[in-house]
Each structure stands twice: as C-alpha cells, then as structure tokens.
Protein backbone atom coordinates (compact mmCIF):
# COMPACT_ATOMS: atom_id res chain seq x y z
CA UNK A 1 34.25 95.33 105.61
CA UNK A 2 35.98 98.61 105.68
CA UNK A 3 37.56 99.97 108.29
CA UNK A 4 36.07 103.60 108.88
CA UNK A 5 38.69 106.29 110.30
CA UNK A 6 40.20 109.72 109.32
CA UNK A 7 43.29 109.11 107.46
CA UNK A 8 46.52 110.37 108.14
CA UNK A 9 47.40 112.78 105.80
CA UNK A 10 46.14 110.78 102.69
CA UNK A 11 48.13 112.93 100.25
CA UNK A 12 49.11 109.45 98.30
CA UNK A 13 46.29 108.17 98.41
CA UNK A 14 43.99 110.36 95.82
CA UNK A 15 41.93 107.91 93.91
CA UNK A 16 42.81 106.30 90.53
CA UNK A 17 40.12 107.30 87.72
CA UNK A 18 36.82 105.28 87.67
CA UNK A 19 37.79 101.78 86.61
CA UNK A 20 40.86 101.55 88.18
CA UNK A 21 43.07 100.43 90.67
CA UNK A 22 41.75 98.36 93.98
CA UNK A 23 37.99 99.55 94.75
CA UNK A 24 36.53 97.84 97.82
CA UNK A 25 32.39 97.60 98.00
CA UNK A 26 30.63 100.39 100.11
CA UNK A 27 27.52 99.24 101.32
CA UNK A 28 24.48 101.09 101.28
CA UNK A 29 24.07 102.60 105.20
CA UNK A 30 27.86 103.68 104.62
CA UNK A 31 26.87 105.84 101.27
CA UNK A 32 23.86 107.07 103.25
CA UNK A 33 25.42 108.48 106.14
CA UNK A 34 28.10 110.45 104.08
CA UNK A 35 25.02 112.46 102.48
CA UNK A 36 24.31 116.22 103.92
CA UNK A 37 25.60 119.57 104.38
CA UNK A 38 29.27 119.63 105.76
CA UNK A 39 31.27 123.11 107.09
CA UNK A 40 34.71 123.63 106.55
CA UNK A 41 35.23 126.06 109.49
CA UNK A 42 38.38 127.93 108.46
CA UNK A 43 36.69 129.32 105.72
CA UNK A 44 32.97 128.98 105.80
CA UNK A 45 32.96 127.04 102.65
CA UNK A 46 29.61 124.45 102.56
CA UNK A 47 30.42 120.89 100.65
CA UNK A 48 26.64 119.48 99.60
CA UNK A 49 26.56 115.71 99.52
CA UNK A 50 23.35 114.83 98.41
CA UNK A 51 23.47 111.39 97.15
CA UNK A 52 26.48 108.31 96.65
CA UNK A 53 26.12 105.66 93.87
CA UNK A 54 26.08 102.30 94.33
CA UNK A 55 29.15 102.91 91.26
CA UNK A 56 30.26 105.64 94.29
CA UNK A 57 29.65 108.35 91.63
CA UNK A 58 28.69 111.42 93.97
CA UNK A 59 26.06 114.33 93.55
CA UNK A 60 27.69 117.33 95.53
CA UNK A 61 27.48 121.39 95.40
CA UNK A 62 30.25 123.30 96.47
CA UNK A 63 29.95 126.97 97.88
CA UNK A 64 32.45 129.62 98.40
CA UNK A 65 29.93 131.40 99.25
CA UNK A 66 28.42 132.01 96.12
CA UNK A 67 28.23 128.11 93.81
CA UNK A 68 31.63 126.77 92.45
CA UNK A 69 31.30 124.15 89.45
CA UNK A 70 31.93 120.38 90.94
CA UNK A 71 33.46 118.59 88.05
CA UNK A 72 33.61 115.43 89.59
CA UNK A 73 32.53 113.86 92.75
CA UNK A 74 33.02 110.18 93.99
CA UNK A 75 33.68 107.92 97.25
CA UNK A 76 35.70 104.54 97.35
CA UNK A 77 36.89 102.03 99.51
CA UNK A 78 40.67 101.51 99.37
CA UNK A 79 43.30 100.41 101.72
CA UNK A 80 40.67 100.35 104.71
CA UNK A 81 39.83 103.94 103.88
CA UNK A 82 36.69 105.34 102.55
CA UNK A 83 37.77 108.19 100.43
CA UNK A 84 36.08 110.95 98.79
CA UNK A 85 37.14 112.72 95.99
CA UNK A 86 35.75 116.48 94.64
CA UNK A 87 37.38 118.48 91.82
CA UNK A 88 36.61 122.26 91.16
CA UNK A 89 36.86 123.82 87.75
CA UNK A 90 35.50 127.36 87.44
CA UNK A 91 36.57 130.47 88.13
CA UNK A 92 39.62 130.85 90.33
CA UNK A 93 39.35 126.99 90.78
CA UNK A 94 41.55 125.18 87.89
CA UNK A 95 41.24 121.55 89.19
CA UNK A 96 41.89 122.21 92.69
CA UNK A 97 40.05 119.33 94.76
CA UNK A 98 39.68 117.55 97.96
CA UNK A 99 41.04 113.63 98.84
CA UNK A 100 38.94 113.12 102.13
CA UNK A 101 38.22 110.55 104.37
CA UNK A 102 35.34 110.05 106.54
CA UNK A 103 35.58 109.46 110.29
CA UNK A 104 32.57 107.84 111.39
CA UNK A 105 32.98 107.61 115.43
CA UNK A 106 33.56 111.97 114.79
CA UNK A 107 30.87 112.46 112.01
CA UNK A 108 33.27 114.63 110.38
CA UNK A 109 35.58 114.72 106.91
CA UNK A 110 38.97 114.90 107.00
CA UNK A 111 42.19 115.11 104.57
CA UNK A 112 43.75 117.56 101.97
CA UNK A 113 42.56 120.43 99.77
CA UNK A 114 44.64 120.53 97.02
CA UNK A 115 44.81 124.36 95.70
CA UNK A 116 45.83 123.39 91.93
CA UNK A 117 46.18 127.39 91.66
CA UNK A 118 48.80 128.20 93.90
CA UNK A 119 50.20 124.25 93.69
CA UNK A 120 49.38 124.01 97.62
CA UNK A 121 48.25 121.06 99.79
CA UNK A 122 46.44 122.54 102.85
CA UNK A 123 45.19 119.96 105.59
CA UNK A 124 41.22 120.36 105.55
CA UNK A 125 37.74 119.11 107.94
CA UNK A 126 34.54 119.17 107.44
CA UNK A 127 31.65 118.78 109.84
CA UNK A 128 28.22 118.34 109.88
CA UNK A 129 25.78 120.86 109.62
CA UNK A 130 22.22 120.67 111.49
C-alpha cells in the first residue's frame, strides 16, 4: 500500500515519462478521492480533476481565470508518494507544470509549480473546493 502524505519539497521527484521508472499500483478509492475542483489560494487559479485512470492518465482543466491548455495530466505511486503531474502549454505557459502530492488526512495538494517561463520553482497548495 502507499503511504499517503504531502511531500517535502518533491522537487526530485517529478515523474519519469509513462512507462518508466518504479510505478506503484493506485487503487481505485485512492484515484477517486483525488477527483474535483481544487483552489490554489495565492492566486485564485482552479485545477479540475475530473477523472484518474486505472493507467493514472488524468483528465484535468486548468484556469487562470480564463482556460489554460493541460498538455498532460497523470498520478503515480512512487517512493510512498502519490504524485501528480500537470504540464501547461499555451499562451504565457511554455511547459511550466506542477509535481504534487496529495495529503489525504488534510484533503489538500501540495508541492512545486514549476514556472518553465521565468525558470522558477515556487512552493504551491491546493484545496478543495465545495
């Protein structure tokens, strides 16, 4: 089983493309409870999780406020993390993403937005919206 917790920075720990690297199973109630609306509340900006593969592929929107192009979305287990991983490519957005963990005794997301723009790592949450 993994172990469920807000990482520590997890700046190293950005996941390998699909098909690589150690990828621990997520089972199905895990997936589920990552789905939703989450806040960022520094900035207003809405992350849209609104379903998680069993192949941890994830459907997501992304607002800033207006809709910002997700190029890639996915969850996996590794090193008794559960990490999520979204990358941005439109306007203003070359590649930046986020590596974030999910904290399950907080409900909330936690880790680094990586601005590919301005080359910056900013330390990032999420919560839950109603």
């Amino acid at each position: 089983a993994i172990a469920i917790h807000l990482a520590d920075k997890p700046r190293a720990m950005i996941p390998a493309p699909a098909g690589t690297g150690t990828t621990e199973e997520i089972p199905a109630p895990l997936r589920e409870k990552l789905a939703g609306r989450w806040l960022r509340p520094d900035g207003g900006y809405v992350l849209t999780i609104r379903s998680v593969g069993a192949d941890g592929r994830v459907d997501a929107a992304y607002e800033n406020p207006q809709p910002i192009h997700v190029a890639k979305a996915e969850v996996r287990g590794q090193g008794g993390f559960l990490l999520l991983y979204v990358e941005l490519r439109d306007r203003n957005y070359p590649g930046s993403y986020y590596t974030l963990s999910y904290g399950e005794g907080t409900d909330q997301l936690g880790g680094v937005y990586h601005h590919a723009g301005l080359n910056q790592d900013l330390d990032v949450s999420f919560v839950r919206l109603p």
